[in-house]
PDB file of N, CA and C in Angstrom:
ATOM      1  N   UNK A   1      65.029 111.287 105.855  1.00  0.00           N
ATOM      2  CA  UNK A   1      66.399 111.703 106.099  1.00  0.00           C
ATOM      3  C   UNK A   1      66.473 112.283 107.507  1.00  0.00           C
ATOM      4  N   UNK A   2      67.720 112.127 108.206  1.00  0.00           N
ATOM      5  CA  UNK A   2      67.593 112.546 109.541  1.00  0.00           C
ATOM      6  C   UNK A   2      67.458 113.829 109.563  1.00  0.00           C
ATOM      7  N   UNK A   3      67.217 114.620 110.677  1.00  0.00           N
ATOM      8  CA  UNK A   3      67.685 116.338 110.805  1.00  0.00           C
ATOM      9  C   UNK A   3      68.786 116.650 110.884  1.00  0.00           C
ATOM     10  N   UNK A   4      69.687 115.978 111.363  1.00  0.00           N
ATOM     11  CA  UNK A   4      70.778 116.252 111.837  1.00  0.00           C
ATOM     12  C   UNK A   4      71.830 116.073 110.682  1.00  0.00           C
ATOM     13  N   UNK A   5      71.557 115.477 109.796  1.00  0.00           N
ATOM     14  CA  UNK A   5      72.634 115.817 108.508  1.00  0.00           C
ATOM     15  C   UNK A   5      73.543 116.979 108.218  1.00  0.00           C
ATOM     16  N   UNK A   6      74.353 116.457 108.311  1.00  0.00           N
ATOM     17  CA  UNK A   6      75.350 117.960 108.128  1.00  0.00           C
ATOM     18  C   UNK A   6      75.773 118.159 106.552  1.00  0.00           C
ATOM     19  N   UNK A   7      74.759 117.361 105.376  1.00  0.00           N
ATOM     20  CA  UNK A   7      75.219 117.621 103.787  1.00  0.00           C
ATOM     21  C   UNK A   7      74.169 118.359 103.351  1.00  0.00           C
ATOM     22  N   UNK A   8      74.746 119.240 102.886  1.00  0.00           N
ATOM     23  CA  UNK A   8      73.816 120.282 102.020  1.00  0.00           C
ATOM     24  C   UNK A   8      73.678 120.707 100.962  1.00  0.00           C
ATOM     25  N   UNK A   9      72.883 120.043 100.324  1.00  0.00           N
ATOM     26  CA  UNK A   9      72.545 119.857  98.452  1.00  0.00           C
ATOM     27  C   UNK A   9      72.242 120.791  97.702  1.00  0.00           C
ATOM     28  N   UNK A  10      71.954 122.157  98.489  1.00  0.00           N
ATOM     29  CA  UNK A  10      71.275 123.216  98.140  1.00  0.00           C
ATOM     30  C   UNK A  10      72.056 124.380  97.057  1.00  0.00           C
ATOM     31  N   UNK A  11      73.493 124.120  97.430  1.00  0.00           N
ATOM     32  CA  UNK A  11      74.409 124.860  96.920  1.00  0.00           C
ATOM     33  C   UNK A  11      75.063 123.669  95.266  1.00  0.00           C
ATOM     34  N   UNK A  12      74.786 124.557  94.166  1.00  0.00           N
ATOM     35  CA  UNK A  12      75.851 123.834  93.104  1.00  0.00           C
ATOM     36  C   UNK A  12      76.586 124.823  92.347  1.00  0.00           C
ATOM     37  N   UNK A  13      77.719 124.441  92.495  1.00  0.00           N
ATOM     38  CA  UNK A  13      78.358 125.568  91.711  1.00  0.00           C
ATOM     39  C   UNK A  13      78.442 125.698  90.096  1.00  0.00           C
ATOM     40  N   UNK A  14      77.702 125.203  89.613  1.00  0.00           N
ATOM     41  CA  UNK A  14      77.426 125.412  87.692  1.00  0.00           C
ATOM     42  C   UNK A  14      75.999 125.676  87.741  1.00  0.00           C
ATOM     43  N   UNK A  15      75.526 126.440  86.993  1.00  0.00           N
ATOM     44  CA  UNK A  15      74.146 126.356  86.504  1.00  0.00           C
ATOM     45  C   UNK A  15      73.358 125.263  85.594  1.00  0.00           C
ATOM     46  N   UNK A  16      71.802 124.790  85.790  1.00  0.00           N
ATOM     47  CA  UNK A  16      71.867 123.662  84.642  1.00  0.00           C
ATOM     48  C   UNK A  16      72.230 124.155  83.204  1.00  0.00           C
ATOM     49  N   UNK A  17      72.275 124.738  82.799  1.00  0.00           N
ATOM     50  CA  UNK A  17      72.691 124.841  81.247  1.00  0.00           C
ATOM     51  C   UNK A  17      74.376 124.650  80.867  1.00  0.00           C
ATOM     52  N   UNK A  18      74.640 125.218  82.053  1.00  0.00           N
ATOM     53  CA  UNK A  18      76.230 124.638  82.082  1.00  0.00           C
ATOM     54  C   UNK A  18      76.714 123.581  82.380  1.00  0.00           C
ATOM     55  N   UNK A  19      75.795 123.030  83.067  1.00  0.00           N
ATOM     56  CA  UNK A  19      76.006 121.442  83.432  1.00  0.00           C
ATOM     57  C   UNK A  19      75.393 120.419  82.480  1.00  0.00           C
ATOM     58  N   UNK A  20      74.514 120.852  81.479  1.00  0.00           N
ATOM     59  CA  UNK A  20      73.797 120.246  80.384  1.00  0.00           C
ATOM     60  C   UNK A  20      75.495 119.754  79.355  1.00  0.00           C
ATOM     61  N   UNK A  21      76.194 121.527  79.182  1.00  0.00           N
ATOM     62  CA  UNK A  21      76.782 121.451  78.229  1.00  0.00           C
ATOM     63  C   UNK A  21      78.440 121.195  79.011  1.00  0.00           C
ATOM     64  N   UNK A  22      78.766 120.646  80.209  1.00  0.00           N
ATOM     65  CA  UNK A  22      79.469 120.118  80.378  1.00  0.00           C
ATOM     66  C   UNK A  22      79.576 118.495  80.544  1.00  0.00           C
ATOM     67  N   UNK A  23      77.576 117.899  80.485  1.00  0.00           N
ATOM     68  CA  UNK A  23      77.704 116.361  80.339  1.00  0.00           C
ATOM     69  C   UNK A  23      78.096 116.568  78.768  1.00  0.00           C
ATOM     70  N   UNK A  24      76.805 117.251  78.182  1.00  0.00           N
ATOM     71  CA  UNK A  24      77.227 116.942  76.708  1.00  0.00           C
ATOM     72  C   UNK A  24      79.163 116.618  76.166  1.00  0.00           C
ATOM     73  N   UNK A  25      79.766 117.195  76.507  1.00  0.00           N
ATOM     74  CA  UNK A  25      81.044 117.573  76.302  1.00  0.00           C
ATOM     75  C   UNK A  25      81.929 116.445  76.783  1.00  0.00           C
ATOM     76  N   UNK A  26      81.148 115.882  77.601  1.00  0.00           N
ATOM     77  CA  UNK A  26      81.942 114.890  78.805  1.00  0.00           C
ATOM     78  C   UNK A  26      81.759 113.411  77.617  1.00  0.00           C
ATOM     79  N   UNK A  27      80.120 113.140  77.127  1.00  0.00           N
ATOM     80  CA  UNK A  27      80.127 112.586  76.345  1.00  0.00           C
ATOM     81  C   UNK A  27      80.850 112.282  74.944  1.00  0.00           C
ATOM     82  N   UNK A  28      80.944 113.665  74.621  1.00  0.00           N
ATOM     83  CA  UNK A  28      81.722 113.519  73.162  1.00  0.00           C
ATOM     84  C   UNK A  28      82.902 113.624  73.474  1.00  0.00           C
ATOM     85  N   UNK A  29      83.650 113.588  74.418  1.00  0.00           N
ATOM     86  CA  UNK A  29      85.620 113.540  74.534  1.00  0.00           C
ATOM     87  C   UNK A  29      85.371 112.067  74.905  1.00  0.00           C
ATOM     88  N   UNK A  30      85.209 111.507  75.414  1.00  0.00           N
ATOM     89  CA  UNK A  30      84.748 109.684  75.914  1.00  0.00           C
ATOM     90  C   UNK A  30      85.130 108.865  74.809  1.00  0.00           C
ATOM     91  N   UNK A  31      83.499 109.546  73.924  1.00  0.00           N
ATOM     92  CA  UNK A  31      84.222 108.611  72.988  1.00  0.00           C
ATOM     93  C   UNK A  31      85.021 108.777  72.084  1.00  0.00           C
ATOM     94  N   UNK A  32      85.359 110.003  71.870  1.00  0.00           N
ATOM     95  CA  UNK A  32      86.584 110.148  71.165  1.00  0.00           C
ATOM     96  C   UNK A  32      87.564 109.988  71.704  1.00  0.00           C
ATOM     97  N   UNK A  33      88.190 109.367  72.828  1.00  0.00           N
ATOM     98  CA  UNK A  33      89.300 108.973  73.543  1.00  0.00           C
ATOM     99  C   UNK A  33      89.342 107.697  73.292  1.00  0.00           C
ATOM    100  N   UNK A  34      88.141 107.332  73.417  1.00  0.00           N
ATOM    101  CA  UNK A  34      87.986 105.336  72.763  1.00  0.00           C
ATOM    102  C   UNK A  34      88.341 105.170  71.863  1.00  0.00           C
ATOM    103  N   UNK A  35      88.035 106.149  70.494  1.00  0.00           N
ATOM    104  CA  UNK A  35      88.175 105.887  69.277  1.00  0.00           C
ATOM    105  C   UNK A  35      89.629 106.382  68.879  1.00  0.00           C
ATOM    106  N   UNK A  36      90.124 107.275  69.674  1.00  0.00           N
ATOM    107  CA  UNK A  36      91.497 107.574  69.342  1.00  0.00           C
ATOM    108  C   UNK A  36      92.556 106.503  69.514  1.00  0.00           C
ATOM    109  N   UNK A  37      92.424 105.669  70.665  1.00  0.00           N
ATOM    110  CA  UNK A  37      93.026 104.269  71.409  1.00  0.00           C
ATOM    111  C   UNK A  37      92.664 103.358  70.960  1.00  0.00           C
ATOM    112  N   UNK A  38      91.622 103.240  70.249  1.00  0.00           N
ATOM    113  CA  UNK A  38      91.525 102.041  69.295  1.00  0.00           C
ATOM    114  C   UNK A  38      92.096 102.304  68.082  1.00  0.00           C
ATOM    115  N   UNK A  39      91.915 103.384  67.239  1.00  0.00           N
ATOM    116  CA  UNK A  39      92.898 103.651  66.064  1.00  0.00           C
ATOM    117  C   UNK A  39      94.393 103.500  66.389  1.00  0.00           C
ATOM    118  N   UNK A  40      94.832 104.079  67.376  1.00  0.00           N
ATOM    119  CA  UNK A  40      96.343 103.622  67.746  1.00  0.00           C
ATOM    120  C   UNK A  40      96.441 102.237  67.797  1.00  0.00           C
ATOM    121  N   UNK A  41      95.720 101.154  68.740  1.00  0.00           N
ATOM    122  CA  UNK A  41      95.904  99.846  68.591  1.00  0.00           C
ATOM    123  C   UNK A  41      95.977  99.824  67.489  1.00  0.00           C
ATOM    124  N   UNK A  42      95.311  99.839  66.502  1.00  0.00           N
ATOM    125  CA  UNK A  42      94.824  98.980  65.168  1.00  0.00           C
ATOM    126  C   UNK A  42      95.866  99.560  64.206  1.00  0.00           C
ATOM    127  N   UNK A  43      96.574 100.881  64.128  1.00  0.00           N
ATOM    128  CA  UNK A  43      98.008 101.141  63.387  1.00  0.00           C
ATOM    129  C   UNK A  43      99.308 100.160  64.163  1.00  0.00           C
ATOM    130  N   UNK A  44      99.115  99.827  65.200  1.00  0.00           N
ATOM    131  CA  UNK A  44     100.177  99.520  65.884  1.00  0.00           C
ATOM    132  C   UNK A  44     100.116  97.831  65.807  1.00  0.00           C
ATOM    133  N   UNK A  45      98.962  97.086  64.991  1.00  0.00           N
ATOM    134  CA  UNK A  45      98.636  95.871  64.892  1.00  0.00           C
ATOM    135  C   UNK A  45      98.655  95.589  66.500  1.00  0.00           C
ATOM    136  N   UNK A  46      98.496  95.944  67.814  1.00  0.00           N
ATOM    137  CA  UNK A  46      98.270  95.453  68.942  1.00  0.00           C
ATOM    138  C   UNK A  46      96.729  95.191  69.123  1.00  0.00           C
ATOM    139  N   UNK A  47      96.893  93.946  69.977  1.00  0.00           N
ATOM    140  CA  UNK A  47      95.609  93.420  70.726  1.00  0.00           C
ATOM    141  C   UNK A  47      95.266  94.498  71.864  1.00  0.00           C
ATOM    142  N   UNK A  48      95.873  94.249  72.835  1.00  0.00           N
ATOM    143  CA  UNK A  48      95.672  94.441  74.217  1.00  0.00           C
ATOM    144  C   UNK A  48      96.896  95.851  74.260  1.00  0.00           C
ATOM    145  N   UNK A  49      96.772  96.988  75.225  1.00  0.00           N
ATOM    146  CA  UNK A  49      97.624  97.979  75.223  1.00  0.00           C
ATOM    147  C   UNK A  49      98.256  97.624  76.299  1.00  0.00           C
ATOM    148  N   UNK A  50      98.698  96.426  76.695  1.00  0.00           N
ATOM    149  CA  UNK A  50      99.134  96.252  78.287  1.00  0.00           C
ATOM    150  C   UNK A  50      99.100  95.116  78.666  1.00  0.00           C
ATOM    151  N   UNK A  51      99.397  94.560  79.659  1.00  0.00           N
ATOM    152  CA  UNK A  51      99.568  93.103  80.601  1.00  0.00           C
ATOM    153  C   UNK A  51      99.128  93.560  82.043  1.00  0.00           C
ATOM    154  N   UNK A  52      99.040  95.100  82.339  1.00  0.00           N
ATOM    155  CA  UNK A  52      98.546  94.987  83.656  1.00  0.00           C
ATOM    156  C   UNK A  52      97.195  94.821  84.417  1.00  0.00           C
ATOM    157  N   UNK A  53      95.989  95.137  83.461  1.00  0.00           N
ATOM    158  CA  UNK A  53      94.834  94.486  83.683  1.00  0.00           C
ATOM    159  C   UNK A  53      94.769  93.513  82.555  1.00  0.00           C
ATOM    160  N   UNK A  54      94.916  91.913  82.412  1.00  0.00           N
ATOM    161  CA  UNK A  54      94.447  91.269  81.752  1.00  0.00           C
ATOM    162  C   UNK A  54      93.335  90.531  81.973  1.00  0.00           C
ATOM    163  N   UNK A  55      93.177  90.558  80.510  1.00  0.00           N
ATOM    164  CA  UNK A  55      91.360  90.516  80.057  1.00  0.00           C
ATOM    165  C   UNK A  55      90.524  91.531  79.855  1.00  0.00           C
ATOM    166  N   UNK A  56      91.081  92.861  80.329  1.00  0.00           N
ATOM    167  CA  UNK A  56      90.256  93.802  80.014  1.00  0.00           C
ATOM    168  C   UNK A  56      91.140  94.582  78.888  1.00  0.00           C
ATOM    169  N   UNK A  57      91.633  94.376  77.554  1.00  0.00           N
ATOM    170  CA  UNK A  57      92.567  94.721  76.842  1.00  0.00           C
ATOM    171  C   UNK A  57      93.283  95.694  77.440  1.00  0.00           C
ATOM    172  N   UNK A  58      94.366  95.561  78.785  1.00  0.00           N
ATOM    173  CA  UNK A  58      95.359  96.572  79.022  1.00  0.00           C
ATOM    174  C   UNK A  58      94.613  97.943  79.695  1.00  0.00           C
ATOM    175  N   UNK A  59      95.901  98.222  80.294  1.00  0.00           N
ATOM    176  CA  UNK A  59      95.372  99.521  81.202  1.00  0.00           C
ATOM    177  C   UNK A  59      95.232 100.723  80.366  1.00  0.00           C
ATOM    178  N   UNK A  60      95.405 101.113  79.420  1.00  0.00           N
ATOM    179  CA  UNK A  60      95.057 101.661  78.343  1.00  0.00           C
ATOM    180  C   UNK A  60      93.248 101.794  78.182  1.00  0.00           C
ATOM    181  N   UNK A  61      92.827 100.678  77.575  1.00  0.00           N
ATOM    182  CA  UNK A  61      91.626 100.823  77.610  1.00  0.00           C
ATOM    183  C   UNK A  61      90.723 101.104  78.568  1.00  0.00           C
ATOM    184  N   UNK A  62      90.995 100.633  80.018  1.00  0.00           N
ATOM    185  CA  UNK A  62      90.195 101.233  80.790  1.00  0.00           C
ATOM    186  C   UNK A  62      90.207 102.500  81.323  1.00  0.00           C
ATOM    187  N   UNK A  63      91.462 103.354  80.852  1.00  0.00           N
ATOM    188  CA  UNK A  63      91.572 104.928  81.211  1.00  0.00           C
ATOM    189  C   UNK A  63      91.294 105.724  79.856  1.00  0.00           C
ATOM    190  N   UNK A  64      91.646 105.281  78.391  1.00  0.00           N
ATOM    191  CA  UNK A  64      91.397 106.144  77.385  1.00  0.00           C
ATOM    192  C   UNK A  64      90.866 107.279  77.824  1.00  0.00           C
ATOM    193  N   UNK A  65      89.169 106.932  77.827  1.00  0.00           N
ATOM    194  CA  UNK A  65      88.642 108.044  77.925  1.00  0.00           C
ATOM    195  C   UNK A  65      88.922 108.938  79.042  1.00  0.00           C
ATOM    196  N   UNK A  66      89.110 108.907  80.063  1.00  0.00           N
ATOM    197  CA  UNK A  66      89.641 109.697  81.431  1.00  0.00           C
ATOM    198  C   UNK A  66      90.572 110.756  81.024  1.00  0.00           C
ATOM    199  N   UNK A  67      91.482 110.010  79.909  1.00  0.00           N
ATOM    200  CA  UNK A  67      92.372 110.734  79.329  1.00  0.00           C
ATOM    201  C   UNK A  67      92.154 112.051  78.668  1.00  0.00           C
ATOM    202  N   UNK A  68      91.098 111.644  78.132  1.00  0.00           N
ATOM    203  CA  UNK A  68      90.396 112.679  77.542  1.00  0.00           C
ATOM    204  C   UNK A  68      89.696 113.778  78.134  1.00  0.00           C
ATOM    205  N   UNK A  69      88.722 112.967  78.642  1.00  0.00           N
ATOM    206  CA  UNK A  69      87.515 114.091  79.499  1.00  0.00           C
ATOM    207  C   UNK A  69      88.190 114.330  80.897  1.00  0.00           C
ATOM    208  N   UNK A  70      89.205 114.232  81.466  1.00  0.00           N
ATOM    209  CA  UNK A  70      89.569 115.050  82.991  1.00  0.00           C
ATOM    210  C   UNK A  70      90.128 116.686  82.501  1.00  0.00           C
ATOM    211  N   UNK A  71      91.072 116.753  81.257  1.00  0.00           N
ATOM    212  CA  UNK A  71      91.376 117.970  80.935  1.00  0.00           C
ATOM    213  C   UNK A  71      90.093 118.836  80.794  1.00  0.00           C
ATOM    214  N   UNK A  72      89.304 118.391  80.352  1.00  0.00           N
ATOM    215  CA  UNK A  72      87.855 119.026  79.484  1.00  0.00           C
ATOM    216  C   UNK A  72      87.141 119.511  80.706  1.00  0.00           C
ATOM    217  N   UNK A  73      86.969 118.832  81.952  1.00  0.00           N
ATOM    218  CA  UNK A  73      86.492 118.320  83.160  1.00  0.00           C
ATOM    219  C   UNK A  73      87.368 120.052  83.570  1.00  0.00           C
ATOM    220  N   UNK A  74      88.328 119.827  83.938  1.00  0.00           N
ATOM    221  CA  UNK A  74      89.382 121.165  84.506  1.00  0.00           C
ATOM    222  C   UNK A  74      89.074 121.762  84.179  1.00  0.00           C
ATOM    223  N   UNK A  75      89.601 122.209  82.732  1.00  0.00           N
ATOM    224  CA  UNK A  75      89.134 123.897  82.410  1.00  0.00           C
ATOM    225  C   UNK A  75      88.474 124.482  82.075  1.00  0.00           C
ATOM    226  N   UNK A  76      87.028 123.624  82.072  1.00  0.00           N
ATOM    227  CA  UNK A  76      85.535 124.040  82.135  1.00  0.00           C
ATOM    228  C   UNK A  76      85.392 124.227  83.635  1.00  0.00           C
ATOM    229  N   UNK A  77      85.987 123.916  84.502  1.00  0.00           N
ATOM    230  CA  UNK A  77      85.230 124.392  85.929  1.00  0.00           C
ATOM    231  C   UNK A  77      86.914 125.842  86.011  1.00  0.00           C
ATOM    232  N   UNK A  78      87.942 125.621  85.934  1.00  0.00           N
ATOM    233  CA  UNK A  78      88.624 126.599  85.723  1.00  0.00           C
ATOM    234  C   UNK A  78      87.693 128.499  84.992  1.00  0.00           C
ATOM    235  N   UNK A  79      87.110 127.914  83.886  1.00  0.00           N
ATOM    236  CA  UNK A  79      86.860 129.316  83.208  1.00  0.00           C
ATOM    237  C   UNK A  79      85.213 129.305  84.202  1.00  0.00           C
ATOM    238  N   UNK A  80      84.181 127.961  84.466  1.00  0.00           N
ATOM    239  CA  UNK A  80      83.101 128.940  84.602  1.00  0.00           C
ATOM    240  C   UNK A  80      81.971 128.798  86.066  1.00  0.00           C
ATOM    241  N   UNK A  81      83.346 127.919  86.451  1.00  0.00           N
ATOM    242  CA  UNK A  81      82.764 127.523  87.850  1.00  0.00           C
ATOM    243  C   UNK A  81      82.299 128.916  88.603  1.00  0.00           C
ATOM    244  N   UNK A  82      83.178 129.874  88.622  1.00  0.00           N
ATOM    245  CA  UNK A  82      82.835 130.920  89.460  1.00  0.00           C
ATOM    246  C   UNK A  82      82.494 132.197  88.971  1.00  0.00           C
ATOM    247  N   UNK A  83      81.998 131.554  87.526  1.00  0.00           N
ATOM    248  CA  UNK A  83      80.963 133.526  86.887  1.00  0.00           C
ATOM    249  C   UNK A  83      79.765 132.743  86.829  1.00  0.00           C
TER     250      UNK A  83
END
């Protein structure tokens, strides 16, 4: 790596145990955002949630989970980013 790098890796603002239990967390809203958007399809008898990415069943499916885990994402760095 050069010397002259001006990025510095040294600083993280979560501790690992908090970052253990914010992947963990990240994992289980995921797929429960999948599984929530697929139960809605499947009450709603729909294929696809959309026409704007086709082939990838609708723009729906490729954000579900985002849907989920960005709130989770927030107010876990909200309450413990900075104790």
């Amino acid at each position: 790596m050069s010397s002259n790098c001006s990025v510095n890796y040294d600083y993280v603002a979560i501790s690992g145990g908090k970052a253990f239990i914010l992947a963990l967390a990240i994992g289980i809203f995921a797929e429960l955002g999948d599984l929530v958007e697929s139960k809605i399809k499947r009450e709603l008898e729909v294929k696809d949630s959309g026409n704007l990415l086709l082939g990838h069943g609708g723009f729906l499916d490729r954000f579900d989970s985002a849907l989920f885990v960005l709130p989770i994402v927030y107010y876990f760095y909200e309450i413990h980013a900075y104790l």
